[in-house]
N, C-alpha and C. Protein backbone atom coordinates (compact mmCIF):
# COMPACT_ATOMS: atom_id res chain seq x y z
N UNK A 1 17.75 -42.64 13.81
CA UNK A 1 18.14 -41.34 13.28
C UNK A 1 18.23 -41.38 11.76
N UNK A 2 19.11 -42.60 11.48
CA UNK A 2 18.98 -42.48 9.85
C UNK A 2 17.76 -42.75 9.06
N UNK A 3 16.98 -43.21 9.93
CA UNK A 3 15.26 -43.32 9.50
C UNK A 3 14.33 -42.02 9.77
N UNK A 4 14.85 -41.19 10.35
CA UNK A 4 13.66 -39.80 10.29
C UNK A 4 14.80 -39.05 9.01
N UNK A 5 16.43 -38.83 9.01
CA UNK A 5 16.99 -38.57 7.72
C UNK A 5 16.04 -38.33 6.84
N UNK A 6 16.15 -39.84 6.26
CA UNK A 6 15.28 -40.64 4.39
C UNK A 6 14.32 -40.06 5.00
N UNK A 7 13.07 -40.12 5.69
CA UNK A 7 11.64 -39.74 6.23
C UNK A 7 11.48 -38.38 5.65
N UNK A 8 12.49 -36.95 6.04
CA UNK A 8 12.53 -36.20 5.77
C UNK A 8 13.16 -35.44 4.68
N UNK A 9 14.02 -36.14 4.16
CA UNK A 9 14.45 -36.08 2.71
C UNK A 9 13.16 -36.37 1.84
N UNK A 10 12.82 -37.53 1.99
CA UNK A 10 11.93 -38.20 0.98
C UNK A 10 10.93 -37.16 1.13
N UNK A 11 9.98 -36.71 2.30
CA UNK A 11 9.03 -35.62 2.55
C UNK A 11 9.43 -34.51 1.81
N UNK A 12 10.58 -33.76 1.98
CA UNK A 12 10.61 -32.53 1.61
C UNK A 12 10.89 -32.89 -0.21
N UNK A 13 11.31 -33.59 -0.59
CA UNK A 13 11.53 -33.96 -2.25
C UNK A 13 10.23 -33.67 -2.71
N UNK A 14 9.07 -34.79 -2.36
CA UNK A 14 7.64 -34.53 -2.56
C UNK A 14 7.27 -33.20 -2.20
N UNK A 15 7.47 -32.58 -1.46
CA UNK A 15 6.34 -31.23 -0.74
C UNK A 15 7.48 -30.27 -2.37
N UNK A 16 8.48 -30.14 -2.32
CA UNK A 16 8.98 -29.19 -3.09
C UNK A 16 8.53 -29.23 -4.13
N UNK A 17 8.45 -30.71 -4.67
CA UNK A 17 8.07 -30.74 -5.95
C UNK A 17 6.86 -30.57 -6.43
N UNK A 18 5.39 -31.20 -5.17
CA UNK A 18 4.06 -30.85 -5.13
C UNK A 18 3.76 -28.92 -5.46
N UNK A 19 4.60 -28.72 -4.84
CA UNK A 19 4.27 -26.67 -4.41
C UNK A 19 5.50 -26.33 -4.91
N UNK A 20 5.96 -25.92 -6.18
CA UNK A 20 6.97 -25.27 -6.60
C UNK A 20 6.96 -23.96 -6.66
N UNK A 21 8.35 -23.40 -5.89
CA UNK A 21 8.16 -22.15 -5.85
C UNK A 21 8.05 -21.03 -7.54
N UNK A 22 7.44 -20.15 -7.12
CA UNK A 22 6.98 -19.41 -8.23
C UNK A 22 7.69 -17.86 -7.52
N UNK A 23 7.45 -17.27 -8.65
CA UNK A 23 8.11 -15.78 -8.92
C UNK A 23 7.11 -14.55 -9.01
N UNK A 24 6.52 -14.22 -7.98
CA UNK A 24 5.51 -13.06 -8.52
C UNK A 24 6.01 -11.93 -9.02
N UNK A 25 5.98 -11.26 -10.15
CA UNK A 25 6.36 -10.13 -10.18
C UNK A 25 5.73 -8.77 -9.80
N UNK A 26 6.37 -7.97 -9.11
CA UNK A 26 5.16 -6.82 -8.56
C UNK A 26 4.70 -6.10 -9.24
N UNK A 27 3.60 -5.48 -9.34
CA UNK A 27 3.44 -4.73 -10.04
C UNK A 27 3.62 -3.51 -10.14
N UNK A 28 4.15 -2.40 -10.85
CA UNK A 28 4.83 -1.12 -10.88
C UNK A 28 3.36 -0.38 -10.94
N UNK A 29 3.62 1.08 -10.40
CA UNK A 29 2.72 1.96 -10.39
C UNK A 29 1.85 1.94 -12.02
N UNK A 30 0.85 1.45 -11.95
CA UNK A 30 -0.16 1.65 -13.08
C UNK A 30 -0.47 2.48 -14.00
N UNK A 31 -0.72 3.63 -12.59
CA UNK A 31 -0.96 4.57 -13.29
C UNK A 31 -0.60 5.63 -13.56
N UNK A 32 -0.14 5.96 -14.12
CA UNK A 32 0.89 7.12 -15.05
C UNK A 32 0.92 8.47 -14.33
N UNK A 33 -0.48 8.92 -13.97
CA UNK A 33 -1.08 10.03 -13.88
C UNK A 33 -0.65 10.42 -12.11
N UNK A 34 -0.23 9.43 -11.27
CA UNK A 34 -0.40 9.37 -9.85
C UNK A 34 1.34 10.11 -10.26
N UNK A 35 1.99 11.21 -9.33
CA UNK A 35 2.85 11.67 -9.78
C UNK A 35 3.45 11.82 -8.47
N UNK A 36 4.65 11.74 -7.42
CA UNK A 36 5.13 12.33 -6.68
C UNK A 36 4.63 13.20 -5.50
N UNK A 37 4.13 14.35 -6.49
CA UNK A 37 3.56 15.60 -5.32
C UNK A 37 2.34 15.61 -4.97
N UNK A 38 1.50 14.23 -5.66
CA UNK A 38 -0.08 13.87 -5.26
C UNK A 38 0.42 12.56 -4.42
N UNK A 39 1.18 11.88 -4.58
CA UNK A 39 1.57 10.96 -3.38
C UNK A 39 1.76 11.97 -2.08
N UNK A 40 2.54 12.52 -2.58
CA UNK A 40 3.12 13.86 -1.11
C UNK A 40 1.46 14.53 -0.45
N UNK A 41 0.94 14.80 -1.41
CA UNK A 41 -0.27 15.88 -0.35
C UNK A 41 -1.17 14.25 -0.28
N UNK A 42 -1.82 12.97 -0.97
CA UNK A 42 -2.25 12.26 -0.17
C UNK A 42 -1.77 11.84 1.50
N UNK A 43 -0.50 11.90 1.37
CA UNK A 43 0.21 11.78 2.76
C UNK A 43 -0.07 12.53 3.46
N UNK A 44 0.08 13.66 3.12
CA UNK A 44 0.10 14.87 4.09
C UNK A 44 -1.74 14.85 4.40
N UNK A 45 -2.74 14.76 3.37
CA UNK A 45 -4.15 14.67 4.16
C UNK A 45 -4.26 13.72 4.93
N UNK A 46 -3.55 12.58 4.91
CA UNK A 46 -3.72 11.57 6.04
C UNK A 46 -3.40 12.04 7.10
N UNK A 47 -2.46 13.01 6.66
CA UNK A 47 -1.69 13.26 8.76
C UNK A 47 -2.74 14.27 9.12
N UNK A 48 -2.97 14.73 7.70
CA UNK A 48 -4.17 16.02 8.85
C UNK A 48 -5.29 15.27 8.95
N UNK A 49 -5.96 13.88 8.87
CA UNK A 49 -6.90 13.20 8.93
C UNK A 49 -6.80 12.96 10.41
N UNK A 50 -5.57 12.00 10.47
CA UNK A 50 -5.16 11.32 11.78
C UNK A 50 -5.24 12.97 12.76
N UNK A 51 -4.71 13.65 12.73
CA UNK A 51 -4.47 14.53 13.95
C UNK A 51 -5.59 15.81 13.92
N UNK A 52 -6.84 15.21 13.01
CA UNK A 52 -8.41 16.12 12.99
C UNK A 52 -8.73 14.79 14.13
N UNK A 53 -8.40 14.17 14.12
CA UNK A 53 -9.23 12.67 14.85
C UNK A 53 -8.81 12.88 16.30
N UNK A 54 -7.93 13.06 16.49
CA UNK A 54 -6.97 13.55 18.30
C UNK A 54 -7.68 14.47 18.52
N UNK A 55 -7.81 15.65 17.56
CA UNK A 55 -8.22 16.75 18.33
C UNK A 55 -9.56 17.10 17.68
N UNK A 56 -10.30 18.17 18.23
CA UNK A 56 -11.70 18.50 17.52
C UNK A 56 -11.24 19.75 16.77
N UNK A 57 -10.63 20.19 16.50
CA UNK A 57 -10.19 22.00 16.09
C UNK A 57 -11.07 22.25 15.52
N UNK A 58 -11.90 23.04 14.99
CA UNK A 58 -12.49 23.89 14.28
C UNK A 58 -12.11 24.67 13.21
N UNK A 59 -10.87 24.80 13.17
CA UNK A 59 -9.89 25.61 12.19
C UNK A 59 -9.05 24.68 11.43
N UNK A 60 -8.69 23.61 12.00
CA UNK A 60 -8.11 22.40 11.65
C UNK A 60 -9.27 21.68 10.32
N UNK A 61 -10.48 22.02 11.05
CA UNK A 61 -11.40 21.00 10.34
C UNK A 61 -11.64 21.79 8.79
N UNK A 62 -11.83 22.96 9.31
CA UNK A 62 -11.75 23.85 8.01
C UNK A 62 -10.76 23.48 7.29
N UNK A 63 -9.62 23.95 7.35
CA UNK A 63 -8.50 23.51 6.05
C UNK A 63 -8.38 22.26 5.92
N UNK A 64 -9.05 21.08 6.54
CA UNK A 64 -8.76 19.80 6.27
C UNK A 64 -9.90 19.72 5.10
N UNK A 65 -11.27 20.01 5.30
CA UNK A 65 -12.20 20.07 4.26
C UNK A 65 -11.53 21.04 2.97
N UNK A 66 -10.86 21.96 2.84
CA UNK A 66 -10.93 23.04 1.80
C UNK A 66 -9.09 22.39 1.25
N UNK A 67 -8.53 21.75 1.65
CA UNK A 67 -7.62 20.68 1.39
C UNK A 67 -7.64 19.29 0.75
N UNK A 68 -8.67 18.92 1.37
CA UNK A 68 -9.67 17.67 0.81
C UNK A 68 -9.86 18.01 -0.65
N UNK A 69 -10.49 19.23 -0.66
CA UNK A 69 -11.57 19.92 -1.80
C UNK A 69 -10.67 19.97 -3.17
N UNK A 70 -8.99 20.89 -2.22
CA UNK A 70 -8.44 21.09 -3.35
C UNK A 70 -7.78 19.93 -4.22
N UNK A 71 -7.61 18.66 -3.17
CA UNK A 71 -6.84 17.30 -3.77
C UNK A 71 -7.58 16.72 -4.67
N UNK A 72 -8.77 16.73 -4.48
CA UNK A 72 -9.51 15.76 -5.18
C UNK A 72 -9.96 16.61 -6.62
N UNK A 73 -10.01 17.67 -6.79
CA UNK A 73 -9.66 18.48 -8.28
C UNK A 73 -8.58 18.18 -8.83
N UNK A 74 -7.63 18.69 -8.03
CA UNK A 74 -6.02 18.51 -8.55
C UNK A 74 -6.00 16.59 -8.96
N UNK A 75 -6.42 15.43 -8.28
CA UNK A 75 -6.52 14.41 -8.86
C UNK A 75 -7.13 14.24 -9.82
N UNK A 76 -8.68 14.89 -9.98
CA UNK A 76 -9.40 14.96 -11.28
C UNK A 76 -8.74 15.11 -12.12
N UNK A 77 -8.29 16.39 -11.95
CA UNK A 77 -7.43 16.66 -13.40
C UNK A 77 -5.95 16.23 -14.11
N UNK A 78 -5.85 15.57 -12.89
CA UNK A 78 -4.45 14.74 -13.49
C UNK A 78 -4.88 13.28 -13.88
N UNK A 79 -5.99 12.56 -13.81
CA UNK A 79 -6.10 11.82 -14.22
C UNK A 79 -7.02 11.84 -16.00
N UNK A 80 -7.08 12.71 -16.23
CA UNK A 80 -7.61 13.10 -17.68
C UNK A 80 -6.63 14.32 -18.34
């Protein structure tokens, strides 16, 4: 017993010291321009993505395209 102890002391001394832990820092939102209420309607086109996919609607598909249409302006222009 007191020989797997030292075995595993001595192991973990080496492994800690081989691979020292490090600190990633995350990185914060980049980009300036991504704001709240374009997080909010990206979300919200996902749900109408996911639940165009369940169902076939026809009316669904419409405002999901003319929703689409309007996000990706409204992103244009917030990113310039």
């Amino acid at each position: 017993m007191r020989f797997l102890t030292l075995f595993l002391n001595n192991f973990l001394r080496i492994y800690y010291s081989s691979f020292p832990l490090t600190r990633v820092k995350a990185n914060k939102n980049q980009n300036a321009w991504i704001t709240t209420g374009l997080l909010t309607s990206c979300k919200y086109k996902r749900k109408l993505y996911k639940e165009l996919q369940r169902t076939n609607n026809a009316t669904l598909t419409s405002y999901y395209k003319s929703y689409s249409k309007i996000l990706s302006m409204v992103i244009k222009k917030a990113k310039y």
